[in-house]
Protein backbone atom coordinates (compact mmCIF):
# COMPACT_ATOMS: atom_id res chain seq x y z
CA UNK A 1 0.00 0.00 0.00
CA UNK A 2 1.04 3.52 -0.45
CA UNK A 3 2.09 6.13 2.21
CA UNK A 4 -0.14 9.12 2.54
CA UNK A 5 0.58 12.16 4.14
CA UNK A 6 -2.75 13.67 5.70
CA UNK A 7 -3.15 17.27 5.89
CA UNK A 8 -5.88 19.04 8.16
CA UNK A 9 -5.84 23.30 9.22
CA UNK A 10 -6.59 21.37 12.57
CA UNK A 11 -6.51 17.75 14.31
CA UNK A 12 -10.39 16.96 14.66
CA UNK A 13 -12.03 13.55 15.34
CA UNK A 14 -13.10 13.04 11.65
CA UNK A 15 -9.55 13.38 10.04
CA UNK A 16 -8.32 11.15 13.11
CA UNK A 17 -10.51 8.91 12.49
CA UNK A 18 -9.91 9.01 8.30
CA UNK A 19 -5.91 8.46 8.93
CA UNK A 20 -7.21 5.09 11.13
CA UNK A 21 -9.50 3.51 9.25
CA UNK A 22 -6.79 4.31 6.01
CA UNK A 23 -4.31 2.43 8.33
CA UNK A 24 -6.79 -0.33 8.69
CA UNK A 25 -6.49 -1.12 5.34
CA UNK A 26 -2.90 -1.28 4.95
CA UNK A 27 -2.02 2.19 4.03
CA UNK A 28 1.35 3.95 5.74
CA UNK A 29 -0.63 7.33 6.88
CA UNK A 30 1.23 10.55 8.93
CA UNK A 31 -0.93 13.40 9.88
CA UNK A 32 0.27 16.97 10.21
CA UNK A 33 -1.21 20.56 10.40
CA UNK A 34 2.50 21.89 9.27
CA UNK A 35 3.16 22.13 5.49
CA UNK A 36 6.95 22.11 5.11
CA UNK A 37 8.90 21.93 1.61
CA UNK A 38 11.68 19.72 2.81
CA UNK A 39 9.31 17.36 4.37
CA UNK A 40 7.16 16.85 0.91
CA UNK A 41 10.09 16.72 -0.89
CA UNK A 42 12.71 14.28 1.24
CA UNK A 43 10.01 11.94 2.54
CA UNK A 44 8.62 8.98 -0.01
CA UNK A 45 4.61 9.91 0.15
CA UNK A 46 3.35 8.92 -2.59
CA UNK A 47 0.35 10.45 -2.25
CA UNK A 48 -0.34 13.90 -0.13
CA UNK A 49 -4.24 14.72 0.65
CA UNK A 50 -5.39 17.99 1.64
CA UNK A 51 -8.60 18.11 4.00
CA UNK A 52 -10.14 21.59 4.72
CA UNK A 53 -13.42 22.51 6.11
CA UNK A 54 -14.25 25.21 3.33
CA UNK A 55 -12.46 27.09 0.78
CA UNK A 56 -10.37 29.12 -0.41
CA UNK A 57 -7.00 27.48 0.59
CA UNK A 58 -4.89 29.72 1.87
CA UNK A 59 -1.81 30.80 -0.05
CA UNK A 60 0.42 27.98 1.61
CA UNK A 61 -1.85 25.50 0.59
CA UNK A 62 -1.88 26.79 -2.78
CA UNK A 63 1.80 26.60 -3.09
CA UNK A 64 2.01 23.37 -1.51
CA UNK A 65 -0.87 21.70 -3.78
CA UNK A 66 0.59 23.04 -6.78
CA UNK A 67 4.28 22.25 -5.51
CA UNK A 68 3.21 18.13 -4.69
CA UNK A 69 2.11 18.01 -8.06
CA UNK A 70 4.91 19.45 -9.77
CA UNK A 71 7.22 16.43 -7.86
CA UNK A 72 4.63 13.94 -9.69
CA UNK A 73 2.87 12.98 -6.69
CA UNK A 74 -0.71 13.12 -6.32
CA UNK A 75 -2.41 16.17 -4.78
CA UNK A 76 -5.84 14.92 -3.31
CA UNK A 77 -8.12 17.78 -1.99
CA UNK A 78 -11.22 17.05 0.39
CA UNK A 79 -13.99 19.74 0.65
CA UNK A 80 -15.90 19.34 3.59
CA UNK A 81 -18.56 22.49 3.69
CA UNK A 82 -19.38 24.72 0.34
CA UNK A 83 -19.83 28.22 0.16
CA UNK A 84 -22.20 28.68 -2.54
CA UNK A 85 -21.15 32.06 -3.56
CA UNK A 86 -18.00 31.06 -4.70
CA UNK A 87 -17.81 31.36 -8.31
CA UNK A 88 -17.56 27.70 -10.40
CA UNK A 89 -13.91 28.83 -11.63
CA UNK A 90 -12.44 29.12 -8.08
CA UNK A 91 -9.26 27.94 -7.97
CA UNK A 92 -9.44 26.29 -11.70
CA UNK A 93 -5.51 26.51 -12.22
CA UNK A 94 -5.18 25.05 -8.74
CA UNK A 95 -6.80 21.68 -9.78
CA UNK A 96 -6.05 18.75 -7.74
CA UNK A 97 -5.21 15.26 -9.07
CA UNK A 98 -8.62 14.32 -7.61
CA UNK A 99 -11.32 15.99 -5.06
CA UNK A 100 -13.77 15.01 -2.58
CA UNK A 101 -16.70 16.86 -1.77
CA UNK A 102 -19.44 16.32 0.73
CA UNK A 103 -22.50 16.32 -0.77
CA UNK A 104 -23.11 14.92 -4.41
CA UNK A 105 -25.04 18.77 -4.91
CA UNK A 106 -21.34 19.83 -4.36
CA UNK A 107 -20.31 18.57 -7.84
CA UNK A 108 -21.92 21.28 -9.86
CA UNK A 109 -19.22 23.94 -8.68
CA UNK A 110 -16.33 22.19 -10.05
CA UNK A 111 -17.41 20.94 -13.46
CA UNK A 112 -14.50 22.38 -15.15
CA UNK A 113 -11.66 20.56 -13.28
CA UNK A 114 -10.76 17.56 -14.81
CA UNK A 115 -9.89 15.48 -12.43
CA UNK A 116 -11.50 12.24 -10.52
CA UNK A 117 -14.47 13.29 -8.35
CA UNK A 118 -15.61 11.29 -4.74
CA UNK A 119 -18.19 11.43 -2.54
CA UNK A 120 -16.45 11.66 1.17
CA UNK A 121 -18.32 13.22 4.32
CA UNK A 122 -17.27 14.17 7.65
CA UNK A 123 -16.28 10.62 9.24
CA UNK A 124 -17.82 10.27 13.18
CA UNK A 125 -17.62 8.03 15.69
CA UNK A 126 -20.31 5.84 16.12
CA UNK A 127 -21.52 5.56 19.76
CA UNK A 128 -23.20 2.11 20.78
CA UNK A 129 -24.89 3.56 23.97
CA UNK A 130 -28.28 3.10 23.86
CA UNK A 131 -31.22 4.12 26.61
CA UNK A 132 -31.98 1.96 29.30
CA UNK A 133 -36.05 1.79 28.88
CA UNK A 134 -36.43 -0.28 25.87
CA UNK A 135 -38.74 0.56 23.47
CA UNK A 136 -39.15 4.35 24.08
CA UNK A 137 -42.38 6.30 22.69
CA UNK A 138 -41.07 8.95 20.70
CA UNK A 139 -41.69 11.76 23.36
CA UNK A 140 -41.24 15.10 20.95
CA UNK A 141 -39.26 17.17 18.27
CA UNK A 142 -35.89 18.94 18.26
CA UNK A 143 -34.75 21.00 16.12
CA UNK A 144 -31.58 22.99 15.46
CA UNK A 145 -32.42 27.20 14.80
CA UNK A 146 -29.55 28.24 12.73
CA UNK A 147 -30.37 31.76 11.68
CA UNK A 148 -33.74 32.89 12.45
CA UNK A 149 -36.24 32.46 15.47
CA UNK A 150 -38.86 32.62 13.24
CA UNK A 151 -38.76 29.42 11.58
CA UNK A 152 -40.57 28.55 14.54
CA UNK A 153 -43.61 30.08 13.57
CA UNK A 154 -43.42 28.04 9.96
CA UNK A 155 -43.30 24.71 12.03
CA UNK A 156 -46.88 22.38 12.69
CA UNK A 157 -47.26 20.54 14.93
CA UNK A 158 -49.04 18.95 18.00
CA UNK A 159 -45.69 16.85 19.70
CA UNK A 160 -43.91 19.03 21.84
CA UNK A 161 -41.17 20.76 20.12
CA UNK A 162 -37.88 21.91 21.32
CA UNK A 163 -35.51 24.76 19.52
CA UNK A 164 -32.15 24.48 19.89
CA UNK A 165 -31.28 28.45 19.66
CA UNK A 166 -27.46 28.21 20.53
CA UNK A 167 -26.15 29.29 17.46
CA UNK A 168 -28.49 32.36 17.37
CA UNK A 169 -26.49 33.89 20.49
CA UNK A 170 -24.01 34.84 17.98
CA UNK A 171 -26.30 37.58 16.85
CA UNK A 172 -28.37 38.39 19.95
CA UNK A 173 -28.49 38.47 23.59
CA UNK A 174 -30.48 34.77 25.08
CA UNK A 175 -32.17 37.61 27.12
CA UNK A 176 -33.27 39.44 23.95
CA UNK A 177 -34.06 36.37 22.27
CA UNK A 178 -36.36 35.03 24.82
CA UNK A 179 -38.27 38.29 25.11
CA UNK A 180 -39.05 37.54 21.52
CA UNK A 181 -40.22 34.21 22.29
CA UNK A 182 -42.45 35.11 24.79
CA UNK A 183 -44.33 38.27 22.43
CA UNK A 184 -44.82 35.23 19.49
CA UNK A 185 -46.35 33.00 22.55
CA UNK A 186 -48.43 35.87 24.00
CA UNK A 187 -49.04 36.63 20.13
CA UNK A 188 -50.33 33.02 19.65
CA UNK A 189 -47.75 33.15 16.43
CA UNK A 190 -45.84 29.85 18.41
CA UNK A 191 -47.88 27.29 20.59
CA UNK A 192 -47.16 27.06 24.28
CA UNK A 193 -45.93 23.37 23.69
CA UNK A 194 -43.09 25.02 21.89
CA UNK A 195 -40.03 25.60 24.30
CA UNK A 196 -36.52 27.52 23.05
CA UNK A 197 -33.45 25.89 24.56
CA UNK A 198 -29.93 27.64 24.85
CA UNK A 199 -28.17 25.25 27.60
CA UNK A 200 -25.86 22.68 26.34
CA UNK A 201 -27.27 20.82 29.56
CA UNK A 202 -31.11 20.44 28.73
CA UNK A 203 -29.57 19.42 25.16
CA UNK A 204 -27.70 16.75 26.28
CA UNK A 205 -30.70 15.62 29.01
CA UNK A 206 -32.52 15.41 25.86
CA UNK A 207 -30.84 13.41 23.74
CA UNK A 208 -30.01 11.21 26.57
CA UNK A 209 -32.98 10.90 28.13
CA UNK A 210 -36.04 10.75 25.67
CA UNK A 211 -36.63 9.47 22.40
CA UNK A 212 -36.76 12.32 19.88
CA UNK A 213 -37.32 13.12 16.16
CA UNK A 214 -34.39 15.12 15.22
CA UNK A 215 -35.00 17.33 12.08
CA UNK A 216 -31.40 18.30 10.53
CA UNK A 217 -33.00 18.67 7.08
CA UNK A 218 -32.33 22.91 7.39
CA UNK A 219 -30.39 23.53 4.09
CA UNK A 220 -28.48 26.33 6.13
CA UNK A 221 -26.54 23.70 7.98
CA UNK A 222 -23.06 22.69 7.13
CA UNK A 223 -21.85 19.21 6.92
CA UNK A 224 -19.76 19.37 9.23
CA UNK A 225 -22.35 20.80 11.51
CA UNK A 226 -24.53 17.90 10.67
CA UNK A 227 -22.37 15.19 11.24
CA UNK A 228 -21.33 16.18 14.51
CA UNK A 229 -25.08 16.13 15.36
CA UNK A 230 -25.23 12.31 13.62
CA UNK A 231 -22.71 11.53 16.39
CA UNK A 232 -24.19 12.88 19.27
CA UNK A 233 -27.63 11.11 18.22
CA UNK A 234 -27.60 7.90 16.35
CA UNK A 235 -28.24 4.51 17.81
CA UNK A 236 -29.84 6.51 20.65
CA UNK A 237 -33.57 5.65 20.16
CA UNK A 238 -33.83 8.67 17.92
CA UNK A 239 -35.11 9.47 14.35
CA UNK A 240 -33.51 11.73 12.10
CA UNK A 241 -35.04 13.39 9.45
CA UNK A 242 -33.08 14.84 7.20
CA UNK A 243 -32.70 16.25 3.41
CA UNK A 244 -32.10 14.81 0.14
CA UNK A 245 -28.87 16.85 -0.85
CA UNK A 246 -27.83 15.27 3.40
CA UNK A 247 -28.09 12.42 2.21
CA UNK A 248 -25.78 11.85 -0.27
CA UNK A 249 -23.12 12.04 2.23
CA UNK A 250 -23.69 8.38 3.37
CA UNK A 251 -25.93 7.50 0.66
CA UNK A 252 -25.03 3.45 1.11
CA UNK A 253 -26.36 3.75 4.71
CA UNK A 254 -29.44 5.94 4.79
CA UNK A 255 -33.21 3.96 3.83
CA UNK A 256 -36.08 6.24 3.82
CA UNK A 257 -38.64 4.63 6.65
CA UNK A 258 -36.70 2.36 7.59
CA UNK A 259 -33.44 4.51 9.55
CA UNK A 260 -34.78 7.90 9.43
CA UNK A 261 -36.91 10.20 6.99
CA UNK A 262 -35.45 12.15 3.77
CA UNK A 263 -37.11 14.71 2.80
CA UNK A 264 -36.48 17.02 -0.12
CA UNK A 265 -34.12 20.35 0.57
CA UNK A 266 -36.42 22.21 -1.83
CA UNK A 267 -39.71 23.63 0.20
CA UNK A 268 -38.43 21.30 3.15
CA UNK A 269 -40.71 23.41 6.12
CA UNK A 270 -43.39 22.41 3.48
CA UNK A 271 -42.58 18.47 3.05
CA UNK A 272 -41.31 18.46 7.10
CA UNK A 273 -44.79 19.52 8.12
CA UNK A 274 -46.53 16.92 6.14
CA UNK A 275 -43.99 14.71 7.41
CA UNK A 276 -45.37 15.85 11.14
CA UNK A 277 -49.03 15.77 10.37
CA UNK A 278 -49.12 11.83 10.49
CA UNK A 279 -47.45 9.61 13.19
CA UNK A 280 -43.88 8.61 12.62
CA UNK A 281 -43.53 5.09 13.03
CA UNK A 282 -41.71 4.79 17.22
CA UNK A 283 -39.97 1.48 15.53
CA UNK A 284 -38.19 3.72 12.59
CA UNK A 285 -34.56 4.92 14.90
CA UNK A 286 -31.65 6.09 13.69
CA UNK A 287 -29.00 3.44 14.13
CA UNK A 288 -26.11 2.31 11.80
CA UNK A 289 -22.94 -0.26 12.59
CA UNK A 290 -19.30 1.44 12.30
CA UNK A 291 -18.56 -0.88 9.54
CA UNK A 292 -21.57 -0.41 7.34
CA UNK A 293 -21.10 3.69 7.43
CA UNK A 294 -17.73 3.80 7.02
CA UNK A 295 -16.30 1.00 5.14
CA UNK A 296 -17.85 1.86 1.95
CA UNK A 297 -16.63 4.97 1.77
CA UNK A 298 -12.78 4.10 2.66
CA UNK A 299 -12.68 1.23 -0.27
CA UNK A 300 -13.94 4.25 -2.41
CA UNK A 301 -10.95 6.43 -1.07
CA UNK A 302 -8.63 3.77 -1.64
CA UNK A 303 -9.77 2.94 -5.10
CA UNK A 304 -9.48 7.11 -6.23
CA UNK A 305 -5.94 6.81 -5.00
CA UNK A 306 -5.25 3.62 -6.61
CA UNK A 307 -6.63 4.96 -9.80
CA UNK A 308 -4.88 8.27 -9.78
CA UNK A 309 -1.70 6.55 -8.73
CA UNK A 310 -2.21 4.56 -12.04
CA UNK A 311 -2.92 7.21 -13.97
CA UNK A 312 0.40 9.18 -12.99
CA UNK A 313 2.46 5.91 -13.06
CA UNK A 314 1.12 5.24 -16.69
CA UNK A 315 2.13 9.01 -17.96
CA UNK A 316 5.58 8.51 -16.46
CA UNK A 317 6.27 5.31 -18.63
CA UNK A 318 4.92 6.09 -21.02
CA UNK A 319 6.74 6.73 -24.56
CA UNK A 320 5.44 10.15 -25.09
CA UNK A 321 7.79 11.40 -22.48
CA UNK A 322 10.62 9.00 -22.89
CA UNK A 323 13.89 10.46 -23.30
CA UNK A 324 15.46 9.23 -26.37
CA UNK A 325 19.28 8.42 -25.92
């Protein structure tokens, strides 16, 4: 197997737990957060692969990218989260030997490099804990608020519903943001069964505690955002509904009905509501095994460096750059 050198802007549980499962299968991996010339160039890695949360790569990355290639060994690039407003020729004379994005929806914004394309999400850790009451009624919703308090007010339904308003603090007081709360109650625009949530605590006594439908299916939310929800929440007695474009991530694991709900990301308040208007199935939960979620997706790795390895080998021998004596 080949050596890979894994590089991350910061050691996080995902790449960790990329460079270990690539170890698994036989491949010679060292992690840094330090690009350094002499390193690349004195140490036999055959292949170098560049994970970042979100463009643009800084100018060091640039530089390195573009420098791996030039000593004919292959520059991988994993995108994690996509800003949309970045134009589709980004970066086009920075094109890697092959890139992984997130999210097959991803794809569109880098049509014109040619280059060997991947689905690869944000690996987690899959936790095995389960509740201790077997068979749990699904006892409410939760639901993420990622921009606006108002969504609540788009949202039907009877179960009680909790908000998890954290990342709104960002923008306004908790005190400001639960004086708001209380005019759309007293306003009748929210029901009273309706509660906003800002303590990591009562999140975690949630999830912990009760058996929940868990609606991630906000378009707004990054993948990496998502995933680190998926690992605070499967094979816990909860359901996860989530979007189409979401679901491309792990599309080998996810069934519709049977281990959570897809929806579609266009009009999703729309399709969620119908969703909430008829009883969700208590027996549908969340739950995958470490192997089925994340084996599929290494053997694809492996194969994309296998293939561009090929691919590289093959242009090196071959006779249109052989040096004639």
């Amino acid at each position: 197997m080949s050596h890979v050198l894994l590089y991350s802007r910061q050691s996080t549980p995902s790449v960790d737990q990329l460079a270990e499962q690539l170890l698994s299968v036989g491949y010679t991996v060292e992690q840094t957060q330090n690009l350094n010339i002499p390193r690349v160039m004195l140490n036999p890695y055959q292949i170098v692969h560049f994970v970042v949360d979100q463009l643009p790569l800084t100018v060091k990355e640039s530089v390195f990218l573009t420098l791996t290639k030039s000593l004919g060994k292959v520059a991988l690039l994993t995108i994690f989260n996509f800003d949309q407003k970045i134009s589709k020729k980004t970066f086009d004379f920075l094109c890697p030997d092959g890139l992984t994005v997130s999210q097959t929806n991803f794809l569109k914004y880098f049509r014109s490099w040619n280059c060997p394309k991947i689905i690869l999400p944000s690996l987690f850790e899959v936790t095995t804990t389960r509740k201790t009451k077997a068979n749990l009624e699904r006892t409410g919703l939760l639901m993420p608020v990622l921009s606006d308090i108002m969504l609540a007010t788009k949202i039907k339904t009877r179960q009680e519903t909790f908000f998890d308003a954290r990342a709104l603090v960002a923008q306004s007081s908790s005190a400001a943001l639960r004086k708001l709360w209380a005019q759309l109650v007293h306003a009748e625009k929210i029901p009273a069964h309706f509660h906003l949530i800002f303590s990591e605590q009562k999140l975690s006594d949630l999830i912990n505690d009760e058996s929940l439908t868990v609606v991630l299916a906000d378009p707004l939310m990054s993948h990496l955002d998502f995933t680190a929800w998926l690992a605070r929440i499967v094979n816990r007695d909860h359901l996860v509904i989530l979007n189409d474009n979401q679901a491309t991530g792990f599309s080998h694991a996810w069934t519709s009905g049977r281990n959570c709900q897809v929806i579609s990301h266009v009009n999703w308040i729309a399709e969620l509501n119908t969703q909430l208007a008829k009883p969700l199935s208590a027996q549908i939960k969340t739950s995958f095994k470490t192997a089925e979620l994340v084996e599929p997706l290494i053997n694809d790795l492996s194969r994309l460096y296998t293939k561009i390895l090929h691919q590289k080998t093959s242009l090196l021998s071959s006779d249109s750059v052989n040096i004639s004596k």
